[in-house]
C-alpha atoms as a PDB file:
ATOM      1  CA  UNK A   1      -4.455  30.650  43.301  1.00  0.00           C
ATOM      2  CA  UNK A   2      -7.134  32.668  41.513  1.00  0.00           C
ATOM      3  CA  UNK A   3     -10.085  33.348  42.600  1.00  0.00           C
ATOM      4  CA  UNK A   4     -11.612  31.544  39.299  1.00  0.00           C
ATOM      5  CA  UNK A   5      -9.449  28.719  40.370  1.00  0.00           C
ATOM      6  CA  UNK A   6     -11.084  28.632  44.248  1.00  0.00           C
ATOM      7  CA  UNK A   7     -14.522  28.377  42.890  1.00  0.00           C
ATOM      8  CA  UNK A   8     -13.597  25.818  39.925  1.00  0.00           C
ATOM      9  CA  UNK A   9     -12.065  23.687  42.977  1.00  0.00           C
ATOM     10  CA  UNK A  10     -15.251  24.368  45.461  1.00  0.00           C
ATOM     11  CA  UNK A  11     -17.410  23.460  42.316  1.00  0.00           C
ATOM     12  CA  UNK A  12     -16.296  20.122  41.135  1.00  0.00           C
ATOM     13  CA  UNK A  13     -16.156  19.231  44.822  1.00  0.00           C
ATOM     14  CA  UNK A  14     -19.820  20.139  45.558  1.00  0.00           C
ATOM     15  CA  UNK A  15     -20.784  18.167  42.340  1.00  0.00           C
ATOM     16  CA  UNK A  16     -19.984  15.102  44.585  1.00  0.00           C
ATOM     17  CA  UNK A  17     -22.189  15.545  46.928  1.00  0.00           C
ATOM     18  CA  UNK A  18     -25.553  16.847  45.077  1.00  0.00           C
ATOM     19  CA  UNK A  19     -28.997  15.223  45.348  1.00  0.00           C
ATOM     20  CA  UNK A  20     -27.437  13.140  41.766  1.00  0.00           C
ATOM     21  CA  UNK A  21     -24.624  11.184  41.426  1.00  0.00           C
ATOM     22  CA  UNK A  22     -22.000  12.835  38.669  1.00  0.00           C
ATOM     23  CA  UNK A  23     -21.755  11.529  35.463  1.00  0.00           C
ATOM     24  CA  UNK A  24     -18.543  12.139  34.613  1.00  0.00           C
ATOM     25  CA  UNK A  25     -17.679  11.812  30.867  1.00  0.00           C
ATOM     26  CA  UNK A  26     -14.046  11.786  29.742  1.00  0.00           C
ATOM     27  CA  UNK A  27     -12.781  13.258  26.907  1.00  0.00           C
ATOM     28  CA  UNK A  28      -8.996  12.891  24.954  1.00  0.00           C
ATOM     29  CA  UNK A  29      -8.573  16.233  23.451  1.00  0.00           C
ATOM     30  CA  UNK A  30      -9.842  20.158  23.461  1.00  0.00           C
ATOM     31  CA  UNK A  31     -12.517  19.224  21.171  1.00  0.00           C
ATOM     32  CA  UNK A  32     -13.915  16.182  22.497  1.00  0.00           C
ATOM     33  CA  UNK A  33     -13.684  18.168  26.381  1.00  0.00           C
ATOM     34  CA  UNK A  34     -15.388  21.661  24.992  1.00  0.00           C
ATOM     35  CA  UNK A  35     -18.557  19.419  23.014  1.00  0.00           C
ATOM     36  CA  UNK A  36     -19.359  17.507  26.051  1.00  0.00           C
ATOM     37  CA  UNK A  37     -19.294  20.810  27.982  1.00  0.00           C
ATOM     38  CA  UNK A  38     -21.513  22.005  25.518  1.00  0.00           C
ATOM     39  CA  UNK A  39     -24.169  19.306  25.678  1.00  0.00           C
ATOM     40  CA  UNK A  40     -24.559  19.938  28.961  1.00  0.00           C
ATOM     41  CA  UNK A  41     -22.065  17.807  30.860  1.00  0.00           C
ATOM     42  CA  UNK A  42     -20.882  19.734  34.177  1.00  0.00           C
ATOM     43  CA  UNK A  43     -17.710  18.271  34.462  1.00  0.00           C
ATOM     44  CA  UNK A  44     -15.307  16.735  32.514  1.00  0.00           C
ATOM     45  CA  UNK A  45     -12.573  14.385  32.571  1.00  0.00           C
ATOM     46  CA  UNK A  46     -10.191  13.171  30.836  1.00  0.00           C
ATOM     47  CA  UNK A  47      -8.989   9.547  29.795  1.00  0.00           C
ATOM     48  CA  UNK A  48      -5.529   8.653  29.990  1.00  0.00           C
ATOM     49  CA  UNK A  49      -6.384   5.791  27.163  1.00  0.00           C
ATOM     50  CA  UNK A  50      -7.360   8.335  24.439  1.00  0.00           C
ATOM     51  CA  UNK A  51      -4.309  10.463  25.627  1.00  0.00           C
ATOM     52  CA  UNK A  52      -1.716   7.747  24.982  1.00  0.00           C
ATOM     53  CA  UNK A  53      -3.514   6.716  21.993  1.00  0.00           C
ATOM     54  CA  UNK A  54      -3.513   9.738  20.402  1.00  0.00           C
ATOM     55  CA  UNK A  55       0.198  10.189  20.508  1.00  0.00           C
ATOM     56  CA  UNK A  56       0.308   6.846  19.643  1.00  0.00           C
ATOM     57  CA  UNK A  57       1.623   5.730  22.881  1.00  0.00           C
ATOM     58  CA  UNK A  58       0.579   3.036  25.456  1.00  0.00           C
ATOM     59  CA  UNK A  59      -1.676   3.884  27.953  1.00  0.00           C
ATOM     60  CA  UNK A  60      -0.597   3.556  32.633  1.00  0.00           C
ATOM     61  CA  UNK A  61       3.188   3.352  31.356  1.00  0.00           C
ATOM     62  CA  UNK A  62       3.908   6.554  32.515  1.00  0.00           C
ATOM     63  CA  UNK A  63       5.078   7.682  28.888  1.00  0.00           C
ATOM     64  CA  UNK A  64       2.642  10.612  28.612  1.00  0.00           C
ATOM     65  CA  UNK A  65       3.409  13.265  31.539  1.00  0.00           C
ATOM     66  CA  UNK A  66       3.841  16.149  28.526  1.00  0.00           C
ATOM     67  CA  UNK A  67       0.760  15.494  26.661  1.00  0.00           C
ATOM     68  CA  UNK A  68      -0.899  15.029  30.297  1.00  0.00           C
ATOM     69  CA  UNK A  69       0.014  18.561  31.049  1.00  0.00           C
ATOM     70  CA  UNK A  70      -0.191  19.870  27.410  1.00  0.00           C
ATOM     71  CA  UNK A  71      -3.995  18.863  27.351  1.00  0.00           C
ATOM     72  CA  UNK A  72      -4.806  19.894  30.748  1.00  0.00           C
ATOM     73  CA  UNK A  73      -3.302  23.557  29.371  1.00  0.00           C
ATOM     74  CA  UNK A  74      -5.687  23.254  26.659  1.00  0.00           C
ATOM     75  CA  UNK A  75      -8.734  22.541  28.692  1.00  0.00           C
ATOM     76  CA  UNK A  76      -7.990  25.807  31.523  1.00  0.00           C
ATOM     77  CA  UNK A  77     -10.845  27.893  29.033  1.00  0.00           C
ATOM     78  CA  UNK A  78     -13.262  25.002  29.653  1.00  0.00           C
ATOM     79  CA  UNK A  79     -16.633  26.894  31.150  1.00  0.00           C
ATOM     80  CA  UNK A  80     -16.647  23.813  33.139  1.00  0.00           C
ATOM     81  CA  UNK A  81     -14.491  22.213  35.958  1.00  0.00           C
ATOM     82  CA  UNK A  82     -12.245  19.072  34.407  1.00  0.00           C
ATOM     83  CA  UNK A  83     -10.257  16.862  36.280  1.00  0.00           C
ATOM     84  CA  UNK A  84      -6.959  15.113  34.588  1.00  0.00           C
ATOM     85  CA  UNK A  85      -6.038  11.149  34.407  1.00  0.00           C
ATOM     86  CA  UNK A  86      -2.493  11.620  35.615  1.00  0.00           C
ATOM     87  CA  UNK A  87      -1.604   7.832  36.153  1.00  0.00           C
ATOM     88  CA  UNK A  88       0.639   6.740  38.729  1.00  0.00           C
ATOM     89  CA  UNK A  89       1.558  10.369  39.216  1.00  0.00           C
ATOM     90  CA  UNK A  90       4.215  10.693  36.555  1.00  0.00           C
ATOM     91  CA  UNK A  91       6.914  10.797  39.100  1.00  0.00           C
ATOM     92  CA  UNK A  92       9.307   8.173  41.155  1.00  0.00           C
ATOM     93  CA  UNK A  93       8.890  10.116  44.122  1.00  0.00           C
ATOM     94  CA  UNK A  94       5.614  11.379  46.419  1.00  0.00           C
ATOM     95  CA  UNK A  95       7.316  15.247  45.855  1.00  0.00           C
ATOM     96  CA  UNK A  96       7.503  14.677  42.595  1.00  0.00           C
ATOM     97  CA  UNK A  97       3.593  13.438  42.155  1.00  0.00           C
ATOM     98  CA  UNK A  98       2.758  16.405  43.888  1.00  0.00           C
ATOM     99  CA  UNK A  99       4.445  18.830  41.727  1.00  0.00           C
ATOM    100  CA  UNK A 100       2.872  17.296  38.560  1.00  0.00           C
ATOM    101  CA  UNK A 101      -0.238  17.846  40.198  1.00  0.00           C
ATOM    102  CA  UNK A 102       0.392  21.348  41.053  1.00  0.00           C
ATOM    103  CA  UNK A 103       1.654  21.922  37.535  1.00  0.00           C
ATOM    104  CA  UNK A 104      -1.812  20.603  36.538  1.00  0.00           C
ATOM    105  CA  UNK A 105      -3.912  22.550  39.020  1.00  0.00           C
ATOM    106  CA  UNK A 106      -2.007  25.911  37.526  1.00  0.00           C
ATOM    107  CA  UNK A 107      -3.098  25.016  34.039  1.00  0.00           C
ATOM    108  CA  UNK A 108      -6.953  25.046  35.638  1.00  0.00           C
ATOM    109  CA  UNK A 109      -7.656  21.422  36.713  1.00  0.00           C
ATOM    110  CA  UNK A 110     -10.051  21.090  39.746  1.00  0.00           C
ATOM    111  CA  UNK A 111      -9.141  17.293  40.460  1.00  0.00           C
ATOM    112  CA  UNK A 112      -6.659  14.585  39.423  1.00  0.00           C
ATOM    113  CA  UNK A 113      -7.168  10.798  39.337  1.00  0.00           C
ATOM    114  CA  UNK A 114      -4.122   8.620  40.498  1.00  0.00           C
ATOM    115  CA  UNK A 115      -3.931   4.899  40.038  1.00  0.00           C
ATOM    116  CA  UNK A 116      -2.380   2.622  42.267  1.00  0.00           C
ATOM    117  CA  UNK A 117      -1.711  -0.260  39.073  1.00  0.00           C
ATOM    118  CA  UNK A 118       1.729  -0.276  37.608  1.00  0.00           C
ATOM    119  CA  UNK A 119       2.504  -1.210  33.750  1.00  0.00           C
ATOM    120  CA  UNK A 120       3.785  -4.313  34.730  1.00  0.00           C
ATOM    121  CA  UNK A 121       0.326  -5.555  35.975  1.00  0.00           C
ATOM    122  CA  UNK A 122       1.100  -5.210  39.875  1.00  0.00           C
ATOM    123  CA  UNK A 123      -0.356  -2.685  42.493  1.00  0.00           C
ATOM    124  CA  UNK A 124       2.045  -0.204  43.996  1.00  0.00           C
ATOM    125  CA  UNK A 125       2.923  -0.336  47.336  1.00  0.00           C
ATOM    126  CA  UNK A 126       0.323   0.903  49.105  1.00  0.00           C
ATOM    127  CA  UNK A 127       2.245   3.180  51.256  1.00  0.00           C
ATOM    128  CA  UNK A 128       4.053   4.749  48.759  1.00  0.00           C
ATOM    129  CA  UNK A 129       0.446   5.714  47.260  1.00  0.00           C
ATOM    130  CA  UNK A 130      -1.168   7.122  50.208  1.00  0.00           C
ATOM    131  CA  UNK A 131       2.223   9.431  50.352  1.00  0.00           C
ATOM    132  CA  UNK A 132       1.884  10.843  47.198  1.00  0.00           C
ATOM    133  CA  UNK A 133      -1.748  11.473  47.561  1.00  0.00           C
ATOM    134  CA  UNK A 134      -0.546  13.170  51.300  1.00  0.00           C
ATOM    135  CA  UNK A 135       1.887  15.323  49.132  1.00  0.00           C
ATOM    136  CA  UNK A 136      -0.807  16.159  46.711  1.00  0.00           C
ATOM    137  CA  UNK A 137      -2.946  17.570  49.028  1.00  0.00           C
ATOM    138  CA  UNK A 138      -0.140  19.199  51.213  1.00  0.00           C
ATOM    139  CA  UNK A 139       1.028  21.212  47.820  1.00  0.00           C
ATOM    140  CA  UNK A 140      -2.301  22.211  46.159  1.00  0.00           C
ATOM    141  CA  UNK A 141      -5.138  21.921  49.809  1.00  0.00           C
ATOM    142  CA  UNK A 142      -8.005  22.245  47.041  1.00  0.00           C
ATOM    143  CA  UNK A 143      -7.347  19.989  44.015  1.00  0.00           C
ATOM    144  CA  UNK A 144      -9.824  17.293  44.133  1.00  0.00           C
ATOM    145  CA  UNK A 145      -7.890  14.015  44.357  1.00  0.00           C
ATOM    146  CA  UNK A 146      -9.683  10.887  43.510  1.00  0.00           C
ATOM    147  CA  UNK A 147      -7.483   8.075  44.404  1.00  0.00           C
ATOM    148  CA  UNK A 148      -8.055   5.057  42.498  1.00  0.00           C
ATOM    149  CA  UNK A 149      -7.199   1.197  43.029  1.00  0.00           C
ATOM    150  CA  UNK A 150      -7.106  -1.506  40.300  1.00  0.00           C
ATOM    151  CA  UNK A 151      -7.606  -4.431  42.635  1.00  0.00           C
ATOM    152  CA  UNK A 152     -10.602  -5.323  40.798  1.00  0.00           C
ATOM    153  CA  UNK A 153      -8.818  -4.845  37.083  1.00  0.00           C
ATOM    154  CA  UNK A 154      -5.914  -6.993  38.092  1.00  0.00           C
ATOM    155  CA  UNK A 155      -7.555  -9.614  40.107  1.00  0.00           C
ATOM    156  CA  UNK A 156      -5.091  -8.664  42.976  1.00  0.00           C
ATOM    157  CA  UNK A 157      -6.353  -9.763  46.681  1.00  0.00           C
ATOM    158  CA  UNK A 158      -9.768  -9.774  46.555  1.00  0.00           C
ATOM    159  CA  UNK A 159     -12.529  -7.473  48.567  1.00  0.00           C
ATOM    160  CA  UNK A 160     -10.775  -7.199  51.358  1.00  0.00           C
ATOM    161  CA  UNK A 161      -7.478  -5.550  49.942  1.00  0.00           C
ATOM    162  CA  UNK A 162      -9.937  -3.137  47.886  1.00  0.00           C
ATOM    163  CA  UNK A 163     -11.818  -2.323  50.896  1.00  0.00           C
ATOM    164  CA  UNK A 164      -8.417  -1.817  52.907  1.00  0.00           C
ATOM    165  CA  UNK A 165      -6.654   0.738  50.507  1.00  0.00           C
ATOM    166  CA  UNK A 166      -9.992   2.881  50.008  1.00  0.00           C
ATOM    167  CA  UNK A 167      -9.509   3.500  53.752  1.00  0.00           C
ATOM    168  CA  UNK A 168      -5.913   4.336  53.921  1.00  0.00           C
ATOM    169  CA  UNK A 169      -6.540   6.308  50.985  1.00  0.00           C
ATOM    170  CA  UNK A 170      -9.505   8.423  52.820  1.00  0.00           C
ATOM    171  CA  UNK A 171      -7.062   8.530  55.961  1.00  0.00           C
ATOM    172  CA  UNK A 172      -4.421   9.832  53.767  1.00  0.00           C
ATOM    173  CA  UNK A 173      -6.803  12.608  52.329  1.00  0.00           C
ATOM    174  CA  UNK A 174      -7.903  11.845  49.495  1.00  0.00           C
ATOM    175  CA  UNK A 175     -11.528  13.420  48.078  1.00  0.00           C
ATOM    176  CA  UNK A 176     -12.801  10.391  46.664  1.00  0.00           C
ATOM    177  CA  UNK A 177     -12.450   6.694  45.844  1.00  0.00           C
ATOM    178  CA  UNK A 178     -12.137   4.956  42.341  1.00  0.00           C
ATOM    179  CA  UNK A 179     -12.507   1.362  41.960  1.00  0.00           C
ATOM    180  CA  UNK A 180     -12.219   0.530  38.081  1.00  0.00           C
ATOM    181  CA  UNK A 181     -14.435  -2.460  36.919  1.00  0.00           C
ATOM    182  CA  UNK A 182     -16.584  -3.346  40.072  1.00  0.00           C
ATOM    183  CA  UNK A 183     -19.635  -4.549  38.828  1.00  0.00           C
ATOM    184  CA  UNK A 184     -21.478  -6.697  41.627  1.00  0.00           C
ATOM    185  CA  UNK A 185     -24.310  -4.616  43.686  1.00  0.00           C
ATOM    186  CA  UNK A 186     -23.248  -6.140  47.244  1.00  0.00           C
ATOM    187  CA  UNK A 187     -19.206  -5.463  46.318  1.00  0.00           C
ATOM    188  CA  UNK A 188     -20.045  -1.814  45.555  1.00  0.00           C
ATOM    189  CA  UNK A 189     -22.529  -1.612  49.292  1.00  0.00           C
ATOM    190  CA  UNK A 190     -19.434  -2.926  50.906  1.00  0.00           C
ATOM    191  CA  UNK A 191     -17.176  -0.035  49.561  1.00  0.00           C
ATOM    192  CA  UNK A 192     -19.580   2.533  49.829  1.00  0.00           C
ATOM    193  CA  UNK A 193     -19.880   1.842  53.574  1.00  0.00           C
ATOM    194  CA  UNK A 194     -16.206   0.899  54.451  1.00  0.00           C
ATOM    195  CA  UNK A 195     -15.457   4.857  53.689  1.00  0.00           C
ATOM    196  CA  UNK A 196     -16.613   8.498  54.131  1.00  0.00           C
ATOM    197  CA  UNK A 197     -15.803   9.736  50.722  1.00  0.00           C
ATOM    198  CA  UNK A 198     -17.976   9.472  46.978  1.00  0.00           C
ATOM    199  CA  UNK A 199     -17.249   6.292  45.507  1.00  0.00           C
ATOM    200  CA  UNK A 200     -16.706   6.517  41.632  1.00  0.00           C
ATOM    201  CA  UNK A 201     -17.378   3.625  39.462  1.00  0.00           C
ATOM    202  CA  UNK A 202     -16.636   2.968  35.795  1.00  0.00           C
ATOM    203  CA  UNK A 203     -19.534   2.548  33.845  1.00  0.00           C
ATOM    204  CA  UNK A 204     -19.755  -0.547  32.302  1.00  0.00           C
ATOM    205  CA  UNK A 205     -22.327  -0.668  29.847  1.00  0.00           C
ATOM    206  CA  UNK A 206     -24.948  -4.113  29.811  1.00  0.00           C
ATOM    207  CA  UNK A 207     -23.798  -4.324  33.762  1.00  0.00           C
ATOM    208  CA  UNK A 208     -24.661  -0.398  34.647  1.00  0.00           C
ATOM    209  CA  UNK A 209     -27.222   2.092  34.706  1.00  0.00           C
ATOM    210  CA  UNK A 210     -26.728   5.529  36.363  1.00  0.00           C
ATOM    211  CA  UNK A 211     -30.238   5.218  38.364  1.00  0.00           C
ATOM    212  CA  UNK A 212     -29.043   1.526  39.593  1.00  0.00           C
ATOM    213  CA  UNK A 213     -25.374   2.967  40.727  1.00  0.00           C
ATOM    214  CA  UNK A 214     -27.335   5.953  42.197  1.00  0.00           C
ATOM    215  CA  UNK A 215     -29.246   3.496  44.373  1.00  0.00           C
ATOM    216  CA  UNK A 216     -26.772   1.915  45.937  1.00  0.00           C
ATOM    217  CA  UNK A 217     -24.966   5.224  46.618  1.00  0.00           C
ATOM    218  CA  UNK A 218     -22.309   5.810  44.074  1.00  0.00           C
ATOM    219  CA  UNK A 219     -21.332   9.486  44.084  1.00  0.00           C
ATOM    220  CA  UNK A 220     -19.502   9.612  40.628  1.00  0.00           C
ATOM    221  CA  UNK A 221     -19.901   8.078  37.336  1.00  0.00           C
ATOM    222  CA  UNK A 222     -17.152   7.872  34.398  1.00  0.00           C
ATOM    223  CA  UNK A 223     -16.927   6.920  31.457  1.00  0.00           C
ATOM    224  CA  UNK A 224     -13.266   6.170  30.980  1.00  0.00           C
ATOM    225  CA  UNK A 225     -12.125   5.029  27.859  1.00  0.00           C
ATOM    226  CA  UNK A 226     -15.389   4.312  26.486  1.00  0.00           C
ATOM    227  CA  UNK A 227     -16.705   7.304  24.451  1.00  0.00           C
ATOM    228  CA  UNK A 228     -12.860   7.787  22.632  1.00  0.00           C
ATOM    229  CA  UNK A 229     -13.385   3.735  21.274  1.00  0.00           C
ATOM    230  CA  UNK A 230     -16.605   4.783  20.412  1.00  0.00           C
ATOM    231  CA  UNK A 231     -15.426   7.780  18.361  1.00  0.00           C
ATOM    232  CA  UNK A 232     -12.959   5.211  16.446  1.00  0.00           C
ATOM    233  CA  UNK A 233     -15.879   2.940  15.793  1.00  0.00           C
ATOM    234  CA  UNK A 234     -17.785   5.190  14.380  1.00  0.00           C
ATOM    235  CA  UNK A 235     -14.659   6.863  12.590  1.00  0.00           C
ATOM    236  CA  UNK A 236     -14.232   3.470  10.925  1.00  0.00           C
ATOM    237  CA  UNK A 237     -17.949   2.928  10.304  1.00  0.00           C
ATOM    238  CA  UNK A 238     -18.226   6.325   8.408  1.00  0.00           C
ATOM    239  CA  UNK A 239     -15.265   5.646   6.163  1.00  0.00           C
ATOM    240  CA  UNK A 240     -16.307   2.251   5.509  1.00  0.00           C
ATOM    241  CA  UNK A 241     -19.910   3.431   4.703  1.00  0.00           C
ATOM    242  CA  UNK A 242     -18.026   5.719   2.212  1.00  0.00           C
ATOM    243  CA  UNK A 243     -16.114   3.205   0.782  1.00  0.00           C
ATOM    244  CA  UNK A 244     -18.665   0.533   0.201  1.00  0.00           C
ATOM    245  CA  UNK A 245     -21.498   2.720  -0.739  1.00  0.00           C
ATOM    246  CA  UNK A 246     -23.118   2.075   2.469  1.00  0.00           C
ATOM    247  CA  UNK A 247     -25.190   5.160   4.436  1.00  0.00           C
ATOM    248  CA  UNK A 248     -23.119   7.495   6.230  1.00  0.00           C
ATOM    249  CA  UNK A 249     -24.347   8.735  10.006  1.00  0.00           C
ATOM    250  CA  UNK A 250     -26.317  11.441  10.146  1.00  0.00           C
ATOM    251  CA  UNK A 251     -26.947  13.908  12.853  1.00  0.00           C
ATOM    252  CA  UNK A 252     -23.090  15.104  13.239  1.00  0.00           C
ATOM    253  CA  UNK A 253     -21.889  17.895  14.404  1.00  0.00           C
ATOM    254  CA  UNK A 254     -21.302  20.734  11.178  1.00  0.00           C
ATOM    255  CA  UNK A 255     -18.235  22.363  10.592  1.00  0.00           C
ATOM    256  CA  UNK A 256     -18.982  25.770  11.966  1.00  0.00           C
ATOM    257  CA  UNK A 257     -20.111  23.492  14.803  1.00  0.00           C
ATOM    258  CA  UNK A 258     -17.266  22.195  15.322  1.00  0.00           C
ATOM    259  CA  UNK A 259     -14.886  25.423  14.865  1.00  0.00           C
ATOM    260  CA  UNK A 260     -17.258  27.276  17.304  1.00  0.00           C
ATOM    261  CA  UNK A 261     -15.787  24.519  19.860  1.00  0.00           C
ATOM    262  CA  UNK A 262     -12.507  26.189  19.521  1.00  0.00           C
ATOM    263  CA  UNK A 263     -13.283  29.527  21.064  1.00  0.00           C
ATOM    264  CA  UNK A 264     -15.906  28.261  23.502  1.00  0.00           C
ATOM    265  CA  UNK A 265     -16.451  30.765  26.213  1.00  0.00           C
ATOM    266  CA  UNK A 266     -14.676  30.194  29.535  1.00  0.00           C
ATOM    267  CA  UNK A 267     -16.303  31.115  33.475  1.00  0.00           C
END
């Protein structure tokens, strides 16, 4: 591991643990990564949504470990630490998770985020998960592993059940907690005191704000998918404004803008 690497890892993790919650935005290609870097983001993510989307794949059906790792080998010039959506782990085994993650940590990732949902709309065994994220952290000690659960987004057991994987998670050694689509102020107090680690939540806009989340002692905000639908709705809003004679958006990003993005300077 390079030194470069060491402090990208020691970074991102000290970024969970400032006086401010992170707001983590997530980005779906090099482009979308290096301008949020360049507006002033510290840390980036990525969404495994846009990913799948853009290859015109669907997204948590494990169907996108090469653009996963392609990206990620994009984003290793980022002058920012980034952290890669890698799904279930891309792998049928907890050594085979692991080396994925390596594979990303070599390309210049300082975390990974691993769900526990499966495409079919269940949650994975939960011992199975906490081995992968064991294997993880036996392969690559620094990698920031945010381990996430989808009992919220699937409805599946209730408080309780979300409450009892964050903890085997923590005792497995994961870095953090991610619980997708919790929205109620005394669900999130529960979680944030049933375990020692940042608690990230999805931002959920209308339900959200990052001073609200802050208060009741969320460590990490993302975005998720939400800024790549954006970027389509306003794709489709611009053309149609074209078409229909209708006023264009102003305020975008110039070319030279945009081609500067492509040899952005790296730490």
């Amino acid at each position: 591991m390079s030194i470069d690497q060491a402090d990208r890892f020691a970074r991102f993790l000290a970024l969970h643990h400032g006086d401010r919650p992170l707001v983590l935005p997530n980005a779906w290609d090099h482009a979308s990564a290096a301008a949020l870097a360049a507006a002033g983001f510290a840390a980036v993510g990525t969404t495994s949504l846009g990913v799948a989307a853009a290859a015109g794949k669907p997204d948590a059906a494990g169907g996108t470990r090469e653009e996963t790792l392609a990206l990620a080998r994009r984003l290793g010039g980022l002058p920012v630490p980034f952290t890669v959506d890698i799904e279930g782990g891309f792998g049928d085994s907890p050594e085979e998770v692991a080396a994925f993650a390596a594979e990303v940590a070599s390309a210049g990732a300082a975390g990974v985020n691993i769900e526990d949902g499966r495409p079919d709309g269940t949650l994975s065994g939960l011992d199975g998960r906490c081995a992968a994220i064991a294997a993880i952290k036996a392969a690559v000690p620094g990698l920031f592993v945010n381990a996430r659960t989808d009992t919220v987004w699937l409805n599946a057991g209730g408080l309780s059940e979300t409450v009892a994987r964050v903890r085997a998670f923590a005792d497995a050694g994961a870095d953090g907690v991610f619980v997708p689509g919790v929205a109620e102020e005394p669900d999130i107090r529960v979680i944030v005191e049933a375990v020692a680690l940042p608690l990230n939540v999805l931002f959920l806009p209308g339900r959200h704000t990052v001073a609200g989340l802050a208060a009741l002692g969320v460590r990490r905000i993302s975005t998720g998918s939400l800024l790549f639908r954006a970027a389509l709705g306003a794709a489709v809003a611009a053309a149609r404004a074209v078409a229909e004679g209708g006023d264009t958006p102003g305020g975008l990003p110039s070319y030279g803008e945009v081609q500067a993005l492509a040899s952005a300077p790296a730490d």
